[in-house]
N, C-alpha and C. Protein backbone atom coordinates (compact mmCIF):
# COMPACT_ATOMS: atom_id res chain seq x y z
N UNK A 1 5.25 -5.41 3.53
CA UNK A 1 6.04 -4.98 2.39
C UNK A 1 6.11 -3.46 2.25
N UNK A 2 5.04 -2.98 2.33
CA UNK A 2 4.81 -1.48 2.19
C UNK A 2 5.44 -0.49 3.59
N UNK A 3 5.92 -1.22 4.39
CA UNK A 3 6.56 -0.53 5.11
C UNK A 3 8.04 -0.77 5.49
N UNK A 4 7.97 -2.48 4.53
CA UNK A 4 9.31 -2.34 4.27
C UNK A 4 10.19 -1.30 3.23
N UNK A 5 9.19 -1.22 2.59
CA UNK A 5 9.80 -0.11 1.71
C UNK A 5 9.85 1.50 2.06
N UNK A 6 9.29 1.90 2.97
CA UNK A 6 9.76 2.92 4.03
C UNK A 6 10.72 2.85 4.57
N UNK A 7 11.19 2.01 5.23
CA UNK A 7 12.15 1.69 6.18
C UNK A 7 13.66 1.89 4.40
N UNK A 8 13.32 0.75 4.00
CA UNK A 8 15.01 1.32 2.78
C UNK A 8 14.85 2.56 2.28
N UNK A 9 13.77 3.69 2.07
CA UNK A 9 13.81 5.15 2.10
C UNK A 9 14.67 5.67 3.44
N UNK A 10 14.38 5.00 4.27
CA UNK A 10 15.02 5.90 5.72
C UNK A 10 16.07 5.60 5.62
N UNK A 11 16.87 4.55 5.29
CA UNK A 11 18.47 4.35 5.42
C UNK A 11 18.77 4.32 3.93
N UNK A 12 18.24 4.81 2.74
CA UNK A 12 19.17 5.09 1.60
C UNK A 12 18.91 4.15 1.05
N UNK A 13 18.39 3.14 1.08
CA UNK A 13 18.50 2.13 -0.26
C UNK A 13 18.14 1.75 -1.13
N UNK A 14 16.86 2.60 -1.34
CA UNK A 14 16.41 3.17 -2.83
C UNK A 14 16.74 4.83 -3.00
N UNK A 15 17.85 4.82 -2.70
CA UNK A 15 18.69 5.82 -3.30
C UNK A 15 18.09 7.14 -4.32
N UNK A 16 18.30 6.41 -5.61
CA UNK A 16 18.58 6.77 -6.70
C UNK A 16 16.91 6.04 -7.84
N UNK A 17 15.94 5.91 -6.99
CA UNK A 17 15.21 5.01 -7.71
C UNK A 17 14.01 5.91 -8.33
N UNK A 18 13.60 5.87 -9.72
CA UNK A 18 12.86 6.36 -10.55
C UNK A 18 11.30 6.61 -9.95
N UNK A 19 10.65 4.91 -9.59
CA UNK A 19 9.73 4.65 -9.49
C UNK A 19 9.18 3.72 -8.20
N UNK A 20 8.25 4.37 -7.68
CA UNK A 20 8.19 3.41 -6.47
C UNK A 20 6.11 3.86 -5.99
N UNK A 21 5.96 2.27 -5.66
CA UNK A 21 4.74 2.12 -4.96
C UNK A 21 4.38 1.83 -3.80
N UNK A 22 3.45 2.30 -2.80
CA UNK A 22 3.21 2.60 -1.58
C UNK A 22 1.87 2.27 -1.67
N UNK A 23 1.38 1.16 -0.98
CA UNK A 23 0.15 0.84 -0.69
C UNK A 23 -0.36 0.17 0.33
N UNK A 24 -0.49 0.59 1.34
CA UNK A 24 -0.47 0.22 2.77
C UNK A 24 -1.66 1.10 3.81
N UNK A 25 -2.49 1.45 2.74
CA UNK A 25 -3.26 2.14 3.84
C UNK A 25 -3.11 3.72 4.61
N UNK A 26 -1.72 4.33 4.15
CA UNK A 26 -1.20 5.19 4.48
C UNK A 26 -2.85 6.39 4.85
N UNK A 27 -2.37 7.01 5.81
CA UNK A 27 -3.32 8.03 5.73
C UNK A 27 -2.68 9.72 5.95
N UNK A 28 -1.04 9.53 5.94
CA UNK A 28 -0.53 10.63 5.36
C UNK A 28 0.58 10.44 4.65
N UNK A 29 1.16 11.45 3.90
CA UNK A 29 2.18 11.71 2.93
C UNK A 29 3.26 11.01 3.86
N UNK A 30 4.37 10.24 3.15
CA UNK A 30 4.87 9.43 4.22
C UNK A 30 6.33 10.41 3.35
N UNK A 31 6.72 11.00 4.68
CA UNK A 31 7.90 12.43 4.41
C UNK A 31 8.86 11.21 4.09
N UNK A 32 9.24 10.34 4.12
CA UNK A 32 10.56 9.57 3.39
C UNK A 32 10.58 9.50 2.03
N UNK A 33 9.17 9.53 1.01
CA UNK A 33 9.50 10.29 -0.07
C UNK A 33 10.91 11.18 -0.64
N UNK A 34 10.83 12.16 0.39
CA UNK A 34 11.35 13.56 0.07
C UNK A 34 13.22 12.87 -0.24
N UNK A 35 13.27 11.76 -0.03
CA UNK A 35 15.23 11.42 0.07
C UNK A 35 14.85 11.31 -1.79
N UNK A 36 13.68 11.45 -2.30
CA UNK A 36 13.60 11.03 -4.39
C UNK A 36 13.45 12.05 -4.44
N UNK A 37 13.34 13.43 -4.20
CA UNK A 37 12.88 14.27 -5.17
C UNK A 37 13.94 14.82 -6.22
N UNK A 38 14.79 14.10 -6.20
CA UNK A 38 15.72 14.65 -7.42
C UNK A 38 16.02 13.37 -8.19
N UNK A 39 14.81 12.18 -8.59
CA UNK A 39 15.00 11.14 -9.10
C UNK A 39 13.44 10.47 -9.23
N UNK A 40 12.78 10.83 -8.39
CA UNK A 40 11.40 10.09 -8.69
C UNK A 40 10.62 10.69 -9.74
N UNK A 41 10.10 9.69 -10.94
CA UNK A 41 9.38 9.93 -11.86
C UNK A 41 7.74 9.32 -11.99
N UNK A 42 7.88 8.39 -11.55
CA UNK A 42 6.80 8.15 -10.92
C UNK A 42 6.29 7.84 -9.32
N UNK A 43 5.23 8.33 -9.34
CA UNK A 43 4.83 7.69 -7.74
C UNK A 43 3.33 7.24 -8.28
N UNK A 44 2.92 5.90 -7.31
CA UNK A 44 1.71 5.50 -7.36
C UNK A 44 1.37 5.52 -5.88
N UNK A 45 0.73 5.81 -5.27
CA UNK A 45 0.25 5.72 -4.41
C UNK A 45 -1.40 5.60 -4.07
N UNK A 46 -1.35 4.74 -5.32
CA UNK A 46 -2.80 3.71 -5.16
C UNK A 46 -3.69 2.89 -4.09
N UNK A 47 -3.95 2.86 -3.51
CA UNK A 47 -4.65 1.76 -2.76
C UNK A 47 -4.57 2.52 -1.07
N UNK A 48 -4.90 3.87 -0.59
CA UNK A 48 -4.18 3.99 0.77
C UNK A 48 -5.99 5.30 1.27
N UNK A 49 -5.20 5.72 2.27
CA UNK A 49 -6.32 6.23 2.44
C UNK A 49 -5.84 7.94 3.14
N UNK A 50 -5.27 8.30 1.65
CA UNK A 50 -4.73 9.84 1.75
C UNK A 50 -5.83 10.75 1.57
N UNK A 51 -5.91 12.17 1.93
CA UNK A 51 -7.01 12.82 1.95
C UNK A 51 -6.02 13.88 1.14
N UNK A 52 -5.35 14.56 1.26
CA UNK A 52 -4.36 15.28 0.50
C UNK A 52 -3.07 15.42 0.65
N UNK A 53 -2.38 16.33 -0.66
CA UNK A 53 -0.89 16.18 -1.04
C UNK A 53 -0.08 17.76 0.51
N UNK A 54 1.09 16.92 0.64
CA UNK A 54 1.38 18.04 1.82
C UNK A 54 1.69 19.89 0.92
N UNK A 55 1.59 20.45 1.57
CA UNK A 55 2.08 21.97 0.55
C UNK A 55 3.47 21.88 -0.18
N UNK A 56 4.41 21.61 0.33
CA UNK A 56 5.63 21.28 -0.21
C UNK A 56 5.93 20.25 -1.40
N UNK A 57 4.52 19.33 -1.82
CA UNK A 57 4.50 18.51 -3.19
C UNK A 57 5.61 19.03 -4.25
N UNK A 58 5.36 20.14 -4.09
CA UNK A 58 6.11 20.36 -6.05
C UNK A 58 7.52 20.45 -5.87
N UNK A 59 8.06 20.27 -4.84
CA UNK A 59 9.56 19.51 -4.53
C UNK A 59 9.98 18.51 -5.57
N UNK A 60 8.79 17.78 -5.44
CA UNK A 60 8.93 16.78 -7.03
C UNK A 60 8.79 17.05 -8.51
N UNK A 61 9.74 18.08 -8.54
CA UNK A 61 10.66 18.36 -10.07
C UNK A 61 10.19 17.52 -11.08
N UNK A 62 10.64 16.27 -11.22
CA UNK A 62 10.78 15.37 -12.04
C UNK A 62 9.78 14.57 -11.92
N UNK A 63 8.39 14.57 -11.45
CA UNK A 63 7.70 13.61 -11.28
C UNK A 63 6.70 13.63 -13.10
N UNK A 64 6.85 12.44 -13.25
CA UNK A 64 6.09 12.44 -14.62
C UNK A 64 4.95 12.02 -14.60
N UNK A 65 4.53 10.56 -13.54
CA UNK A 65 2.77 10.23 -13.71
C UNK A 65 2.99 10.16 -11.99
N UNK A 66 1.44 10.65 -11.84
CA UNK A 66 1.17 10.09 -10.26
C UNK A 66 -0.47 9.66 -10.30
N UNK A 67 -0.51 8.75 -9.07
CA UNK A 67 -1.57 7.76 -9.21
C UNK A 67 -2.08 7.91 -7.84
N UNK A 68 -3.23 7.97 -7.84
CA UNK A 68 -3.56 8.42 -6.09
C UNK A 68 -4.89 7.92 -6.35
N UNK A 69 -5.24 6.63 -7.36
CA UNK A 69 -6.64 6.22 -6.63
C UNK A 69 -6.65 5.69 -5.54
N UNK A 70 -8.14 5.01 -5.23
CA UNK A 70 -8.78 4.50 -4.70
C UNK A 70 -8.25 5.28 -2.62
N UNK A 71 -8.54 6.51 -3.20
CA UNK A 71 -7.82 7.02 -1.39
C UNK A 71 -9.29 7.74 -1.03
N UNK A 72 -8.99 8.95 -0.59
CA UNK A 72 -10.03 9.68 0.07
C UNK A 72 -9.98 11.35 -0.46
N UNK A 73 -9.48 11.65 -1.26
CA UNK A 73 -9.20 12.63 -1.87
C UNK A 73 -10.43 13.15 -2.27
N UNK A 74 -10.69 14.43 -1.58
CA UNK A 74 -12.19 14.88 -2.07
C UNK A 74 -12.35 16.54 -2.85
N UNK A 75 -10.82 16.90 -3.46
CA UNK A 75 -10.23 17.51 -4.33
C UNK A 75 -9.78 17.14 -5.46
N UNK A 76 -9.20 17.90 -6.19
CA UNK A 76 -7.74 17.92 -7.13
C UNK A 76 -6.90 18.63 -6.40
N UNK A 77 -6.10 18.24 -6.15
CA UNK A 77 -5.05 18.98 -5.06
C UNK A 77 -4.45 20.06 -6.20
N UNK A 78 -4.31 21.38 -5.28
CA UNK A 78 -4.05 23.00 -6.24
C UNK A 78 -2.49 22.18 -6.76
N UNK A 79 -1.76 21.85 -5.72
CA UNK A 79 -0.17 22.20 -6.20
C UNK A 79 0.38 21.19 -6.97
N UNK A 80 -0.64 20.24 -7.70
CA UNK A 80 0.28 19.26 -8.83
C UNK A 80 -0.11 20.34 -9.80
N UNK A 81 -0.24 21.54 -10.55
CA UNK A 81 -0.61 22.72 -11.45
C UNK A 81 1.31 23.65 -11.28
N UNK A 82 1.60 23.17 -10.40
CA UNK A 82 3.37 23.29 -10.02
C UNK A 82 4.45 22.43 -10.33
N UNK A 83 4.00 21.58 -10.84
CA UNK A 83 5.01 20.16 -11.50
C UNK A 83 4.95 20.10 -12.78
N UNK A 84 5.96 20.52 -13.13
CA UNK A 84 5.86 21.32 -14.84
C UNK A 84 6.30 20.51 -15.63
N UNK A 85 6.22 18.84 -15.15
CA UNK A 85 6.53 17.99 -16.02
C UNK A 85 5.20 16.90 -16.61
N UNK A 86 4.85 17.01 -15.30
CA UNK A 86 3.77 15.84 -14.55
C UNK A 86 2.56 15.93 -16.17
N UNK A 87 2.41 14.55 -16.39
CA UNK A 87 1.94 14.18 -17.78
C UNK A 87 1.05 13.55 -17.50
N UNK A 88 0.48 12.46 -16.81
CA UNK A 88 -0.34 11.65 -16.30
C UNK A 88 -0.85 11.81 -14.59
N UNK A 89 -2.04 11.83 -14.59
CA UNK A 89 -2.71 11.82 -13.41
C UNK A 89 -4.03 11.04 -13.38
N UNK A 90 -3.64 9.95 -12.46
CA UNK A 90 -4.81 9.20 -12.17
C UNK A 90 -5.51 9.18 -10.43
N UNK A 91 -6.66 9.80 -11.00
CA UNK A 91 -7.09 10.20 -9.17
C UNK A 91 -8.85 9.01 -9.51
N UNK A 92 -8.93 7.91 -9.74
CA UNK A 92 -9.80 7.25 -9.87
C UNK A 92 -10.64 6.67 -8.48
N UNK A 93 -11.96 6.81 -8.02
CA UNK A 93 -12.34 5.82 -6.84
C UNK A 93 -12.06 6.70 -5.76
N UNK A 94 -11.73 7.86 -5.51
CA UNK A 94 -11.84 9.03 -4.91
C UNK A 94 -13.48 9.42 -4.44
N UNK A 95 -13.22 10.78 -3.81
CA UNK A 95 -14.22 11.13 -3.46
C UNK A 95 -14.69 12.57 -3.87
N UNK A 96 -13.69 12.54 -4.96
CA UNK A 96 -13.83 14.15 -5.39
C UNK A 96 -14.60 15.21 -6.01
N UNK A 97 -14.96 16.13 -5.21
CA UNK A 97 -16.33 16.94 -5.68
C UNK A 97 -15.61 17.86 -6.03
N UNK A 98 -14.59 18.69 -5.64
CA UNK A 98 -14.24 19.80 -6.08
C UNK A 98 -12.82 19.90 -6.69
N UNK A 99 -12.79 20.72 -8.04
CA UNK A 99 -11.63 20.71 -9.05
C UNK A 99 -11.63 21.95 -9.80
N UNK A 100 -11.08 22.70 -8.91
CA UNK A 100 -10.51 24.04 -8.93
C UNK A 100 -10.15 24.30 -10.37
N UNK A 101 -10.32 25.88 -11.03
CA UNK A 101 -9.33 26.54 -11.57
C UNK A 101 -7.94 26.14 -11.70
N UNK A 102 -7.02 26.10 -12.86
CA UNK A 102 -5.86 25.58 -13.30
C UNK A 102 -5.50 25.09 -11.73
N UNK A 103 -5.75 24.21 -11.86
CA UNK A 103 -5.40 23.01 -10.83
C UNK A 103 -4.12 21.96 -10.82
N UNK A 104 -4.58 21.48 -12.33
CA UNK A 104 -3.13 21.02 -13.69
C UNK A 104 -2.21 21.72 -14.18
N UNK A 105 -1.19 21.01 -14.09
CA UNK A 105 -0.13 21.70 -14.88
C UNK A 105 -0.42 21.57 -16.36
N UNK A 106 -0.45 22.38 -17.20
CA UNK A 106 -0.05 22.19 -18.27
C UNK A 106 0.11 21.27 -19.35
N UNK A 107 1.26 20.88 -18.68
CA UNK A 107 1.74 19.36 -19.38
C UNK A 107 1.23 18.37 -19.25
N UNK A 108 -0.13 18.09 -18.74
CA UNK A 108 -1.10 17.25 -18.47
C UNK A 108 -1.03 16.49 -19.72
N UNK A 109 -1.50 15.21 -19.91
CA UNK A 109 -1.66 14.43 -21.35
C UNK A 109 -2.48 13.51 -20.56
N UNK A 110 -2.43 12.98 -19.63
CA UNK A 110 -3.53 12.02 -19.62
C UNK A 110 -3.90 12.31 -18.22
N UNK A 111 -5.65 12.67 -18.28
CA UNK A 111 -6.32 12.79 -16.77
C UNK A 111 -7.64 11.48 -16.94
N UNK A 112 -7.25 11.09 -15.67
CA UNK A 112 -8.38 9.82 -14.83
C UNK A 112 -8.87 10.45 -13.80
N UNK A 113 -10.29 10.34 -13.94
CA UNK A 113 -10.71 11.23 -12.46
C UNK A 113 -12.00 10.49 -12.55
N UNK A 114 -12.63 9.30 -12.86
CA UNK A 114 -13.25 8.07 -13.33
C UNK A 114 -13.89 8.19 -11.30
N UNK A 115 -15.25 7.95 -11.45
CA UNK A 115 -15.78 7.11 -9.84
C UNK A 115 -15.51 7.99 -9.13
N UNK A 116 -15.58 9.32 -9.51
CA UNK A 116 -15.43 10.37 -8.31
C UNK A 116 -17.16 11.01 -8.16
N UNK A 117 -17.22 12.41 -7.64
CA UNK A 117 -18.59 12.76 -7.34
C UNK A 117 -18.24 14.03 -7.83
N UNK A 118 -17.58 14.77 -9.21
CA UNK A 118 -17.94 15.83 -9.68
C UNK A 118 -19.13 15.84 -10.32
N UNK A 119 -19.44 17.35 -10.46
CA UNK A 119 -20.40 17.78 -11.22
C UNK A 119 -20.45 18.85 -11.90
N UNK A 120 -19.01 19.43 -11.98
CA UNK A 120 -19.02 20.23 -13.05
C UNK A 120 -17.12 20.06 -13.46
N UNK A 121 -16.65 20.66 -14.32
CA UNK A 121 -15.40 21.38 -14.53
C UNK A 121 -14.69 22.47 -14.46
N UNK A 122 -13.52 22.77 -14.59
CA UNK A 122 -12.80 24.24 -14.45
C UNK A 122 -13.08 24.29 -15.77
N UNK A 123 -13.04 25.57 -16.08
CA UNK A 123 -12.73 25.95 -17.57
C UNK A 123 -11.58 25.73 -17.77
N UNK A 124 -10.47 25.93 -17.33
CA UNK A 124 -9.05 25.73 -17.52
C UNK A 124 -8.78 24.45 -17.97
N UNK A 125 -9.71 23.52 -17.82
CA UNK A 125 -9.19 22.27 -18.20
C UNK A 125 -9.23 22.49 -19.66
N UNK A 126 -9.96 23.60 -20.49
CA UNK A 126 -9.47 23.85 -21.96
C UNK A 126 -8.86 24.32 -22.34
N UNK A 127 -7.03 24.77 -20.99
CA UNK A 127 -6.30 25.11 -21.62
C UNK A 127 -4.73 24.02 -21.72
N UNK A 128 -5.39 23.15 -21.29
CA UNK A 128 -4.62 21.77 -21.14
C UNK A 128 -4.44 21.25 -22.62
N UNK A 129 -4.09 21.98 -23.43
CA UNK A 129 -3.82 21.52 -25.01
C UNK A 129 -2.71 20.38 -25.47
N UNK A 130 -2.18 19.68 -24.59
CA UNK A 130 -1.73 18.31 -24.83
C UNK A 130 -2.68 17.22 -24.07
N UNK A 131 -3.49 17.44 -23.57
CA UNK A 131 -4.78 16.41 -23.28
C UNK A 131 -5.00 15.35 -23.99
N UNK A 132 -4.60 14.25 -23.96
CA UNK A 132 -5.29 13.41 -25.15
C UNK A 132 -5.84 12.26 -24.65
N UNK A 133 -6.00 12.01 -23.08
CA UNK A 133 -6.92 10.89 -22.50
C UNK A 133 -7.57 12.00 -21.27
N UNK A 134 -8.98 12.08 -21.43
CA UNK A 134 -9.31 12.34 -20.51
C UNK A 134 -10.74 11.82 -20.05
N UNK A 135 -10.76 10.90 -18.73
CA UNK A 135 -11.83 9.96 -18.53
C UNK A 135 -12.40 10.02 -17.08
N UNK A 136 -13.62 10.85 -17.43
CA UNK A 136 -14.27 11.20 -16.42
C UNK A 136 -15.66 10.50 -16.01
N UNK A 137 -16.03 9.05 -16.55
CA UNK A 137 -17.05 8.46 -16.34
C UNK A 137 -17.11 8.06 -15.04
N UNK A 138 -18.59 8.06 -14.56
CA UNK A 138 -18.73 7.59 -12.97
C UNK A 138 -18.82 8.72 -12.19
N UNK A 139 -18.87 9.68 -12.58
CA UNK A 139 -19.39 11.51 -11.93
C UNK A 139 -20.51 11.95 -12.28
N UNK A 140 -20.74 12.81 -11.58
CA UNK A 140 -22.48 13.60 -11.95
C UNK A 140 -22.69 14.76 -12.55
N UNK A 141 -21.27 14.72 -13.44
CA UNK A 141 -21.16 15.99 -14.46
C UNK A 141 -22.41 16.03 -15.12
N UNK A 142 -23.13 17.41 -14.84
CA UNK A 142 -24.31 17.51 -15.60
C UNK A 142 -24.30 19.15 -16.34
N UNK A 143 -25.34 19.41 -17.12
CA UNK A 143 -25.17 20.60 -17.39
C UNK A 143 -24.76 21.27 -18.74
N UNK A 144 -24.57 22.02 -19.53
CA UNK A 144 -24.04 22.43 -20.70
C UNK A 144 -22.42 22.88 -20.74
N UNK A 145 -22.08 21.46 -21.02
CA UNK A 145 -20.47 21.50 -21.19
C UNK A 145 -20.03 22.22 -22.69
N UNK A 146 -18.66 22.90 -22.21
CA UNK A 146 -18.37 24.03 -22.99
C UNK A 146 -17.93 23.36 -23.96
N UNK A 147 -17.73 24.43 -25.15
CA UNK A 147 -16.80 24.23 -26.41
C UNK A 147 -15.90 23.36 -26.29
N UNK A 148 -14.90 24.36 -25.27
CA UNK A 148 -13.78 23.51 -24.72
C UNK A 148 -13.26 22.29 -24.24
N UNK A 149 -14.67 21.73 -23.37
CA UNK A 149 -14.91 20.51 -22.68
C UNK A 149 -15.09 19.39 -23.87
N UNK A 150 -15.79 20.02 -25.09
CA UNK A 150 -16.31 18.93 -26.13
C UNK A 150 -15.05 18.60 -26.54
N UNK A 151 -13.79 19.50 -26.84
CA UNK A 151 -12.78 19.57 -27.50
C UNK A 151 -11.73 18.78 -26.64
N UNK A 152 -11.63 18.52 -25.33
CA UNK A 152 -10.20 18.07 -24.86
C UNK A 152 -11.04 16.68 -24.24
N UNK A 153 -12.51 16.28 -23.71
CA UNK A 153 -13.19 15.32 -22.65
C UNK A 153 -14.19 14.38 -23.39
């Protein structure tokens, strides 16, 4: 199935389509994406075994939630902090130790980063002031979390 749905990316026949899921094990960015970036609002790409987003990500303009558990991701990838729409991010069941400085865009409202292996935060995540889910249980965040952290986590 999951590569049937590659194959109607390569000849056009999800065109024009909002939302689409990819779960097949992938272990890179599968470039047939790129025929949505002037229409995809969501991507899930749940269940695969991606390690990171290619540099060219923020092509996706319009992307509103993206979903990248259960992969191999042992970041927050820098360039979703370039998708100036992107509202939801779920990076759950990962492997992620490290989460850079404004990493997020902005417009963040809901972060999942649940079953990863951090142990600390950016400060920047207290400047994410539309935050209003943020669920980081299942990490080894330890330590004296800031003002900030009490306020948005």
């Amino acid at each position: 199935m999951p590569f049937q749905t590659l194959k109607k990316l390569q000849t056009g026949q999800l065109k024009d389509v909002t939302y689409i899921k990819i779960a097949s094990g992938l272990k890179t960015f599968p470039n047939e994406l790129y025929t949505l970036v002037d229409t995809l609002e969501v991507l899930d790409l749940t269940d695969n075994n991606l390690t990171d987003l290619p540099d060219d990500f923020d092509r996706f303009r319009r992307l509103k939630r993206l979903f990248l558990s259960n992969n191999k991701f042992d970041n927050v990838p820098k360039i979703l902090a370039k998708l100036p729409i992107l509202s939801m991010i779920g990076m759950r069941n990962n492997q992620i130790k490290k989460f850079e400085e404004n990493s997020l865009p902005l417009s963040t409202r809901w972060l999942i980063l649940t079953d990863n292996e951090l142990t600390t935060l950016p400060e920047s995540i207290g400047d994410l002031v539309l935050l209003q889910k943020c669920m980081l249980s299942g990490n080894q965040i330890s330590g004296e979390v800031t003002k900030k952290h009490t306020l948005f986590c």
